[in-house]
Protein backbone atom coordinates (compact mmCIF):
# COMPACT_ATOMS: atom_id res chain seq x y z
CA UNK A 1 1.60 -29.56 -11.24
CA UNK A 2 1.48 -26.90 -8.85
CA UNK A 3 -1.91 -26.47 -7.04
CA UNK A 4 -3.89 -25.05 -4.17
CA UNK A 5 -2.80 -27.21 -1.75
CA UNK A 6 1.21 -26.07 -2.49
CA UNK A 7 0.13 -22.50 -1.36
CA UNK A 8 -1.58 -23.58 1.61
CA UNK A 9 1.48 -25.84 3.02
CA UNK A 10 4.02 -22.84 1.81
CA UNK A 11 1.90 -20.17 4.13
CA UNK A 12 1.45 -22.64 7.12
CA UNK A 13 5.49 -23.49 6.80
CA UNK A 14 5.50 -19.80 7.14
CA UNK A 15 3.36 -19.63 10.19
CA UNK A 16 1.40 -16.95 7.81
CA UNK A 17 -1.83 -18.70 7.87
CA UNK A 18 -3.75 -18.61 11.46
CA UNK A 19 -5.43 -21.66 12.15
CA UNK A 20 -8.82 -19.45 12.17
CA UNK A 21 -8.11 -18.59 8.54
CA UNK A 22 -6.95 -22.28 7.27
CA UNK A 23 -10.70 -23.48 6.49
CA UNK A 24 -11.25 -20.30 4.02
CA UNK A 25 -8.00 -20.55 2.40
CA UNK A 26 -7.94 -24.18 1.69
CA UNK A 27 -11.30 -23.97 0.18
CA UNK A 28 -10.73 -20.78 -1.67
CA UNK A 29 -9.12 -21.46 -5.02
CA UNK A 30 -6.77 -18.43 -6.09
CA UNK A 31 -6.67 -19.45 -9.30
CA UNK A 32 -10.41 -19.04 -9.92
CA UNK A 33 -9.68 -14.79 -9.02
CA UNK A 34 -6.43 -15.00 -11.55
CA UNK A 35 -7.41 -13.99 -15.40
CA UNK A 36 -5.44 -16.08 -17.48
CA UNK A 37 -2.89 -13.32 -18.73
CA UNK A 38 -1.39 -11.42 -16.46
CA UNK A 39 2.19 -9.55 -15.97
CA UNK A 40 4.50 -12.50 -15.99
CA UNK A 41 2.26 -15.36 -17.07
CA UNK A 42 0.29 -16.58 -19.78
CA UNK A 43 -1.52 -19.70 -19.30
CA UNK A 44 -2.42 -20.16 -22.97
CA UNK A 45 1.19 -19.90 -23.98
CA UNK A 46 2.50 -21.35 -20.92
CA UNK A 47 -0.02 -23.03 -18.30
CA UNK A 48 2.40 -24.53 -15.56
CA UNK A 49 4.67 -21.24 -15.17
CA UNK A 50 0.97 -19.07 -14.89
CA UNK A 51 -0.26 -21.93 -12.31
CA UNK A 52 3.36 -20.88 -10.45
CA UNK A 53 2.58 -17.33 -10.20
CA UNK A 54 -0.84 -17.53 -9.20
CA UNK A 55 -0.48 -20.42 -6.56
CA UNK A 56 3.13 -18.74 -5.14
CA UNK A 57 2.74 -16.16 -1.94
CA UNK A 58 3.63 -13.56 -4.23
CA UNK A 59 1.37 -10.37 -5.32
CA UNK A 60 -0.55 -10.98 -9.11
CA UNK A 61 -0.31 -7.82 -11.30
CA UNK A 62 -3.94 -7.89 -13.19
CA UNK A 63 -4.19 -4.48 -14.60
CA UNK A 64 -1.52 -1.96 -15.67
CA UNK A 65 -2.23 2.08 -16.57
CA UNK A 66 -5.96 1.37 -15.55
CA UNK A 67 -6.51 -0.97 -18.19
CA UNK A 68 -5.75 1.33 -20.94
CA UNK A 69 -4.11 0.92 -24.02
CA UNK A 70 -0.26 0.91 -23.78
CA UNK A 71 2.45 1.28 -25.83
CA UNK A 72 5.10 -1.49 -25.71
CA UNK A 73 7.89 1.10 -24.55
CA UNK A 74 5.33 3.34 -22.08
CA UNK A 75 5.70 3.40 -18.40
CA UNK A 76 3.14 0.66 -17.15
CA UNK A 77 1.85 1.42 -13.47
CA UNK A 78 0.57 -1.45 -12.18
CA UNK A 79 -2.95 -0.63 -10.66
CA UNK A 80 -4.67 -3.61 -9.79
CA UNK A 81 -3.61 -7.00 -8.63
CA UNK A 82 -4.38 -9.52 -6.46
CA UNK A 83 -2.24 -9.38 -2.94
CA UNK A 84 0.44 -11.68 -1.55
CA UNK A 85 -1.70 -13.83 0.26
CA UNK A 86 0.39 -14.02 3.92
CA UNK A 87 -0.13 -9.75 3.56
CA UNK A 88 -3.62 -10.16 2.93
CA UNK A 89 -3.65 -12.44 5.94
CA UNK A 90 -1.28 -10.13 7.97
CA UNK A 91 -4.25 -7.38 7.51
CA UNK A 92 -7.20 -9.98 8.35
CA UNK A 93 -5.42 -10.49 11.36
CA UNK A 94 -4.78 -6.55 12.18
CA UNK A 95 -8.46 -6.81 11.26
CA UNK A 96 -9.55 -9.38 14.19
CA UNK A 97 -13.08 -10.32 13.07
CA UNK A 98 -15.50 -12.14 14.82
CA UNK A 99 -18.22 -14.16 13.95
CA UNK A 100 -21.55 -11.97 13.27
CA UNK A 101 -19.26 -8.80 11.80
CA UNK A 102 -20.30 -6.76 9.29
CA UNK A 103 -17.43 -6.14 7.18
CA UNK A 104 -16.79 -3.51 4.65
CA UNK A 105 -14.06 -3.65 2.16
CA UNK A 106 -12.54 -0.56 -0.05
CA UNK A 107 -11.10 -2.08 -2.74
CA UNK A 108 -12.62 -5.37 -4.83
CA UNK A 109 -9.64 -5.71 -6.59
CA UNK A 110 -9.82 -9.73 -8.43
CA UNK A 111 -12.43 -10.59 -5.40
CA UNK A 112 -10.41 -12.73 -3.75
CA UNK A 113 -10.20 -11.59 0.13
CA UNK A 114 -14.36 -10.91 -0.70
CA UNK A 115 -14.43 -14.32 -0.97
CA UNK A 116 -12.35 -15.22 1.61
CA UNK A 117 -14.31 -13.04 3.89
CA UNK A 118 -17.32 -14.46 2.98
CA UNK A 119 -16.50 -17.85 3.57
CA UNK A 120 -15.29 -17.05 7.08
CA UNK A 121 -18.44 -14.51 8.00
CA UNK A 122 -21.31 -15.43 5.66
CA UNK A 123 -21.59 -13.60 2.25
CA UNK A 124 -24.65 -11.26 3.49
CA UNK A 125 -21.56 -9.92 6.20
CA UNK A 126 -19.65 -8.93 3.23
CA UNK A 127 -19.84 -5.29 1.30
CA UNK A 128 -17.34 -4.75 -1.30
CA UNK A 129 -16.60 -1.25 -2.96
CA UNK A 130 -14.81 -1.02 -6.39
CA UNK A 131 -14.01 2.08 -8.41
CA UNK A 132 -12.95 0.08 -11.81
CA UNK A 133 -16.07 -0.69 -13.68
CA UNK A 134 -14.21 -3.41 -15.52
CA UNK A 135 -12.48 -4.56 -12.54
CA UNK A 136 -15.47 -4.67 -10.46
CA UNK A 137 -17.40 -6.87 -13.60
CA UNK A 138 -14.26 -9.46 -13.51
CA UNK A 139 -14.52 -9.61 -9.92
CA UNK A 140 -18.24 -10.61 -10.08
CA UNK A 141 -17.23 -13.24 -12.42
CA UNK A 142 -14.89 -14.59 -10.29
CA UNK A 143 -17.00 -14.19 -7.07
CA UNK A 144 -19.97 -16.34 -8.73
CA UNK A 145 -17.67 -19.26 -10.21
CA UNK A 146 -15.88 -19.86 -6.96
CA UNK A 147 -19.85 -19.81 -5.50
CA UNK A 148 -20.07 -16.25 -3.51
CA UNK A 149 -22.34 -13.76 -3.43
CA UNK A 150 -21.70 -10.58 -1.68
CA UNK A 151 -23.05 -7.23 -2.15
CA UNK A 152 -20.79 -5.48 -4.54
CA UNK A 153 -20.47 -1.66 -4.91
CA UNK A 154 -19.50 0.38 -7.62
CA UNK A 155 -18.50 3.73 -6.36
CA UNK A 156 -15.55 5.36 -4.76
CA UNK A 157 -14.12 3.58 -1.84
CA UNK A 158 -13.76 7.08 0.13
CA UNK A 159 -17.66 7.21 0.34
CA UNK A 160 -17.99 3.85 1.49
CA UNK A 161 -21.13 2.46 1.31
CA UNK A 162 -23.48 4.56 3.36
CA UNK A 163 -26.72 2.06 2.61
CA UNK A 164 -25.45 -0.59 4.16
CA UNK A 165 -24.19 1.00 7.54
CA UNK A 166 -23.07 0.88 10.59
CA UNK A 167 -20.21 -2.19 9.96
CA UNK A 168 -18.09 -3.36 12.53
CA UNK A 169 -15.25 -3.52 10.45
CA UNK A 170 -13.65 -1.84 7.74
CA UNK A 171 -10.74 -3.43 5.59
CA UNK A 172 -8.79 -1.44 3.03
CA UNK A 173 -7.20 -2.55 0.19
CA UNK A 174 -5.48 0.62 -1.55
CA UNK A 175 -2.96 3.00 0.41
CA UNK A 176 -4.22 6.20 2.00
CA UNK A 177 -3.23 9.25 2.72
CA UNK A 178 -5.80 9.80 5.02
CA UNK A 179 -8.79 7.87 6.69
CA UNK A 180 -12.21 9.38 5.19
CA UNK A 181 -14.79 10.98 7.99
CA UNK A 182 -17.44 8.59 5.78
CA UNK A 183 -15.36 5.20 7.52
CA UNK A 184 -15.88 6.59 10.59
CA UNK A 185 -19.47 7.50 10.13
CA UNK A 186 -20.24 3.87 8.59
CA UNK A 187 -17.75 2.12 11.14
CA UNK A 188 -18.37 4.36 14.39
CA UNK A 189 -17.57 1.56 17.12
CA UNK A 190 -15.34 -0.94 15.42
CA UNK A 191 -11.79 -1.61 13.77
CA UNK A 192 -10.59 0.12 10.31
CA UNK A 193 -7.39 -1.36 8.87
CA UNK A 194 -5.72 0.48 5.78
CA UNK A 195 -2.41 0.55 4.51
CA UNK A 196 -1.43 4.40 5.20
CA UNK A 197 1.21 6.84 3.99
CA UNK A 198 2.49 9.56 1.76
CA UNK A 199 4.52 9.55 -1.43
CA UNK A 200 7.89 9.45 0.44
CA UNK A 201 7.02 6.59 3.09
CA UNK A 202 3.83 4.74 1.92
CA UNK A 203 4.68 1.15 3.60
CA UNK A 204 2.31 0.92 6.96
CA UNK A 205 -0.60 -0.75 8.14
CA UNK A 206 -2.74 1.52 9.97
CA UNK A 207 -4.99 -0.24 12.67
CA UNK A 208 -7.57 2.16 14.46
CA UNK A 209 -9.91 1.55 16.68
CA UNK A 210 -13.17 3.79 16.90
CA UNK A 211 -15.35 4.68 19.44
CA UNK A 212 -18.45 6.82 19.13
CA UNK A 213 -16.90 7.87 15.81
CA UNK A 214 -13.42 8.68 16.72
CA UNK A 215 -10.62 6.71 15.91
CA UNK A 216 -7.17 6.35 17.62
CA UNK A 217 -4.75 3.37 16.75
CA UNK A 218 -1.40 2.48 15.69
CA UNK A 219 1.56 1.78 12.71
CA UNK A 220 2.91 -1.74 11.51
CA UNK A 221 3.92 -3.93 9.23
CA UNK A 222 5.24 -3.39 5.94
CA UNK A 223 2.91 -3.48 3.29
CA UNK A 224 3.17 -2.56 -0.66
CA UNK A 225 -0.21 -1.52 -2.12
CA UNK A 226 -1.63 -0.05 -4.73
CA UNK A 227 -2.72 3.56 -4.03
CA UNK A 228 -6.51 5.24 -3.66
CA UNK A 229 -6.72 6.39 -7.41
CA UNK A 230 -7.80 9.86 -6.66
CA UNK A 231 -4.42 10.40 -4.55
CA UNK A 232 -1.86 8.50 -6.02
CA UNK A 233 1.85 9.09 -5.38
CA UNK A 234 4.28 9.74 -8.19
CA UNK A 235 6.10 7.23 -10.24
CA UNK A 236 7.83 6.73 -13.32
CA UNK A 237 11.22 6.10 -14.90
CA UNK A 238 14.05 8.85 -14.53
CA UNK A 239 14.70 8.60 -17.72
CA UNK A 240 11.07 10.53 -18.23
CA UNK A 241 11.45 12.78 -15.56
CA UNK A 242 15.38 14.33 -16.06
CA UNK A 243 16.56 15.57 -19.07
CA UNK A 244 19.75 16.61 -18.32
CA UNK A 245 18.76 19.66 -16.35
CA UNK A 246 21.96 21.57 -14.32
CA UNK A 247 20.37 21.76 -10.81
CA UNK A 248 22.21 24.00 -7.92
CA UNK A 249 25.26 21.56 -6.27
CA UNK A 250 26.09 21.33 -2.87
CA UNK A 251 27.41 19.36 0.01
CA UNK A 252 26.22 16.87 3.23
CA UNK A 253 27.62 14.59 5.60
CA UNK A 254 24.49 13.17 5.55
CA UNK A 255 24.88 9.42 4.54
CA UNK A 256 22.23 8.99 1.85
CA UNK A 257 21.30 5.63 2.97
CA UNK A 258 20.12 6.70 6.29
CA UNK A 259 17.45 8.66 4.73
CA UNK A 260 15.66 5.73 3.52
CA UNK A 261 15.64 3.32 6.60
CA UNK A 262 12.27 2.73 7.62
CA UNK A 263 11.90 4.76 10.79
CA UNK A 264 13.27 8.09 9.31
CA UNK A 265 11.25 7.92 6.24
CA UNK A 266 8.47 7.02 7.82
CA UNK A 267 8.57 10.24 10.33
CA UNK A 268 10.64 12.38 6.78
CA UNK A 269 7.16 11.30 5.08
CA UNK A 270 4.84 12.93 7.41
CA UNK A 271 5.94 16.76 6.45
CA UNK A 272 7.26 15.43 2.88
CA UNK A 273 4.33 13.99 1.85
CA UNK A 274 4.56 14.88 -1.90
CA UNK A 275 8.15 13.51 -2.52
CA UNK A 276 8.76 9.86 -3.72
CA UNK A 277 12.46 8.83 -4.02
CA UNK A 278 14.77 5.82 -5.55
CA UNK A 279 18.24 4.34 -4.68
CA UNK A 280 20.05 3.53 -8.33
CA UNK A 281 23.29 1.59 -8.20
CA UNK A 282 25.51 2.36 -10.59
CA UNK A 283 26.08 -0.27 -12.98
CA UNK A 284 30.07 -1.03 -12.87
CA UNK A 285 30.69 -2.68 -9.67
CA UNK A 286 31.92 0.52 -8.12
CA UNK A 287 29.71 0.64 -4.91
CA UNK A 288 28.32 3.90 -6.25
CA UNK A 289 24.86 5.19 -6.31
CA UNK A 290 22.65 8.15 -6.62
CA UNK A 291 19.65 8.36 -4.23
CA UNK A 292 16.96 10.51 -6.43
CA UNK A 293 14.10 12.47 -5.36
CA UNK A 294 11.08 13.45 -7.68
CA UNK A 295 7.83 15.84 -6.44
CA UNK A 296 4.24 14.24 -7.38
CA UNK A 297 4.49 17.00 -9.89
CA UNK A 298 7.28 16.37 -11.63
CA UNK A 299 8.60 19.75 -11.29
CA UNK A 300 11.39 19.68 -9.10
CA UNK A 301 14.12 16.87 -8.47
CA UNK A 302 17.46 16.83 -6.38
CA UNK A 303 19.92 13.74 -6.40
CA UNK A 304 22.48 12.37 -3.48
CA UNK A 305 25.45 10.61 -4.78
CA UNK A 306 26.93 7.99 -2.82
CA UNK A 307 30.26 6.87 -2.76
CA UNK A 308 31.86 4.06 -0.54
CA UNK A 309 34.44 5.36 1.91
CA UNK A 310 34.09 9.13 2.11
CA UNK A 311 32.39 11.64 4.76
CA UNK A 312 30.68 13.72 2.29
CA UNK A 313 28.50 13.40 -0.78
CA UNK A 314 27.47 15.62 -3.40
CA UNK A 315 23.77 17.06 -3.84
CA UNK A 316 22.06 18.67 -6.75
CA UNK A 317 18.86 20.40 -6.71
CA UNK A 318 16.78 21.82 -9.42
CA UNK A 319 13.17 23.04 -10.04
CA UNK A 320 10.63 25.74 -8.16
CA UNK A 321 11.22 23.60 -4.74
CA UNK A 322 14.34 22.64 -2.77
CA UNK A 323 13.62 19.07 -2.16
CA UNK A 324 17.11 17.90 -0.30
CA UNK A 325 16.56 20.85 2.29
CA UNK A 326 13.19 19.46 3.07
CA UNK A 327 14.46 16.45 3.21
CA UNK A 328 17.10 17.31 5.17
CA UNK A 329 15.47 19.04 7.67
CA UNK A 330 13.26 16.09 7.76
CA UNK A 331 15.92 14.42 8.53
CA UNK A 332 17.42 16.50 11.06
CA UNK A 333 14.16 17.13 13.15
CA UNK A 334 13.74 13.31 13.51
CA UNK A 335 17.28 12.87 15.10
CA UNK A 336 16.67 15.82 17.38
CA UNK A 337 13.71 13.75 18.68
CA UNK A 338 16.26 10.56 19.25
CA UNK A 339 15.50 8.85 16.35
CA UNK A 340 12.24 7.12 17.28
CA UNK A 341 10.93 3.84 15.80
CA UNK A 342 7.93 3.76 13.65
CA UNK A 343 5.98 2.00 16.50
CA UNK A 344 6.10 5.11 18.58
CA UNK A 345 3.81 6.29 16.59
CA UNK A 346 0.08 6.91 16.92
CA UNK A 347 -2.82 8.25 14.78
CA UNK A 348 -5.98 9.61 15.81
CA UNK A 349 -8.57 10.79 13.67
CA UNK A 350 -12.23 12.76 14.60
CA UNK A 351 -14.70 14.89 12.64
CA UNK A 352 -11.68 17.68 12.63
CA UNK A 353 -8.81 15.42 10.16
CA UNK A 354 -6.27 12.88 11.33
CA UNK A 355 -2.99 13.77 13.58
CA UNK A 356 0.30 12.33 14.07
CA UNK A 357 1.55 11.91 17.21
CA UNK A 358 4.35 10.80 19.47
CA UNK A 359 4.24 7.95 22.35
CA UNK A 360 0.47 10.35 23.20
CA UNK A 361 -1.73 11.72 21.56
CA UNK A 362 -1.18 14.55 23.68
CA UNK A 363 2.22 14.99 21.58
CA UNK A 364 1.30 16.12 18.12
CA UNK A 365 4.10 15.58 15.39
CA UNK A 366 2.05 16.38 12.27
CA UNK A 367 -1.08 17.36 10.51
CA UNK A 368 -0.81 15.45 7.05
């Protein structure tokens, strides 16, 4: 049967679990944070292929659509889960906490890193924000059985938790768009760690250090989270967004895969911010593809097709805004800078917003 113990060997095979994390992991059950049916997995109906899911290093889907009612043919959003365990311990480590921290966490989710935090700091070291009533209820439940106790916060994870300031670290577990003046208030000389981003290039850690309330720090990793619900990017199926709509056709020598490389959409996704896209194969072994891209809105789309072995692809554009020319000039500003790396990259934030910038933060790329 698989058990605990299986995850903990697979993440130290990995060299994902740092010897200063082992204690709280081995004595952490995952499975008491799991509910019994989740997306993939129904321990009722099958118990040893639900104990597989929950004790694999894989992310747990607990909640689709916000836990509302829906249809079996409706788009379902996943919107709370619990993480892949070596990411969760990926941010811990971005995180670097030390005994005696004060930690505040955005995000309850299922409980679990709550309880892993507690275990390695003390529960009364532990604040935990959740926006989800019945989220933040389950986690609760979860948090007692596996025998912790910290203070747990309904509210909005952009407030933080004012009561319990100052903290010496702040750990986020939903994607921003931008770091809230309240974490720097609450966390004004410590470490924040968030997984940052816009709808176009959502897939960094952002690690900032703050003194005397301002913040400066730096992009890594490559991390898939849920997003802050009050400024979610868009999603969907294309089959819900495009109805057949004749958009205006054009030209590039642009190859479409290019765009979507980390390093370009990262910096494409700093001036794009409202733009998600998707890479869909075609389905008859040609090679083919269309890269699509949808605004938050839904209003406006434009398409790339690829095609093996040619110089130049086809684009089509259609709605209010001219998404492949943003795009493209994206594109084309972040080659005329040679084409830096993601870890180039800085962020600052102060009581005035956060900045972008470039190898200083005396070279400002961006105001998102």
């Amino acid at each position: 049967m698989t058990t605990q113990r299986q995850l903990l060997q697979s993440l130290l095979e990995r060299g994902a679990l740092p010897l200063e994390w082992q204690d709280a992991v081995a004595s952490v059950d995952r499975a008491l944070f799991i509910p019994e049916v989740i997306v993939g997995g129904d321990c009722a109906e099958d118990p040893e292929q639900w104990l597989r899911i929950v004790y694999a290093d894989g992310p747990v889907v607990t909640q689709v659509n916000d836990g509302k009612p829906t249809a079996g043919d409706a788009f379902r959003l996943h919107t709370s889960s619990s993480s892949m365990p070596s990411i969760m311990l990926e941010m811990l480590g971005l995180l670097d906490v030390r005994d005696g921290h004060r930690v505040l966490e955005i995000g309850t989710g299922t409980g679990y890193n709550a309880a892993w935090l507690s275990h390695r700091l003390g529960e009364v070291n532990v604040t935990s924000v959740e926006l989800d009533e019945t989220v933040l209820a389950l986690a609760n439940e979860n948090l007692k059985r596996a025998g912790f106790h910290p203070t747990t916060i309904l509210g909005n994870g952009r407030d933080g938790h004012h009561r319990g300031a100052p903290y010496e670290r702040i750990i986020c577990t939903c994607t921003m768009r931008d770091v809230p003046q309240a974490w720097l208030e609450q966390c004004p000389n410590g470490r924040i760690v968030t997984p940052w981003g816009s709808s176009f290039f959502s897939g960094s850690f952002a690690t900032l250090d703050v003194t005397d309330g301002r913040a400066l720090g730096a992009f890594s990793g490559s991390p898939a989270f849920m997003w802050d619900r009050g400024h979610r990017g868009g999603a969907g199926r294309i089959s819900d967004l495009y109805q057949g709509e004749q958009g205006e056709k054009g030209m590039t020598d642009i190859t479409p895969q290019n765009l979507i490389q980390d390093d370009p959409a990262f910096f494409i996704g700093l001036s794009v911010t409202d733009v998600w896209f998707r890479w869909c194969d075609a389905d008859d072994d040609s090679g083919e593809a269309t890269l699509w891209f949808f605004a938050d809105d839904g209003t406006s789309w434009a398409t790339v097709e690829y095609e093996p072995n040619t110089e130049r692809y086809e684009v089509e554009q259609y709605g209010p805004r001219a998404l492949w020319e943003e795009v493209r000039d994206a594109f084309l500003r972040w080659h005329d800078l040679g084409k830096p790396e993601r870890s180039r990259f800085g962020l600052s934030v102060d009581a005035n917003g956060q900045r972008v910038w470039l190898d200083s933060p005396r070279c400002l790329i961006d105001r998102p």
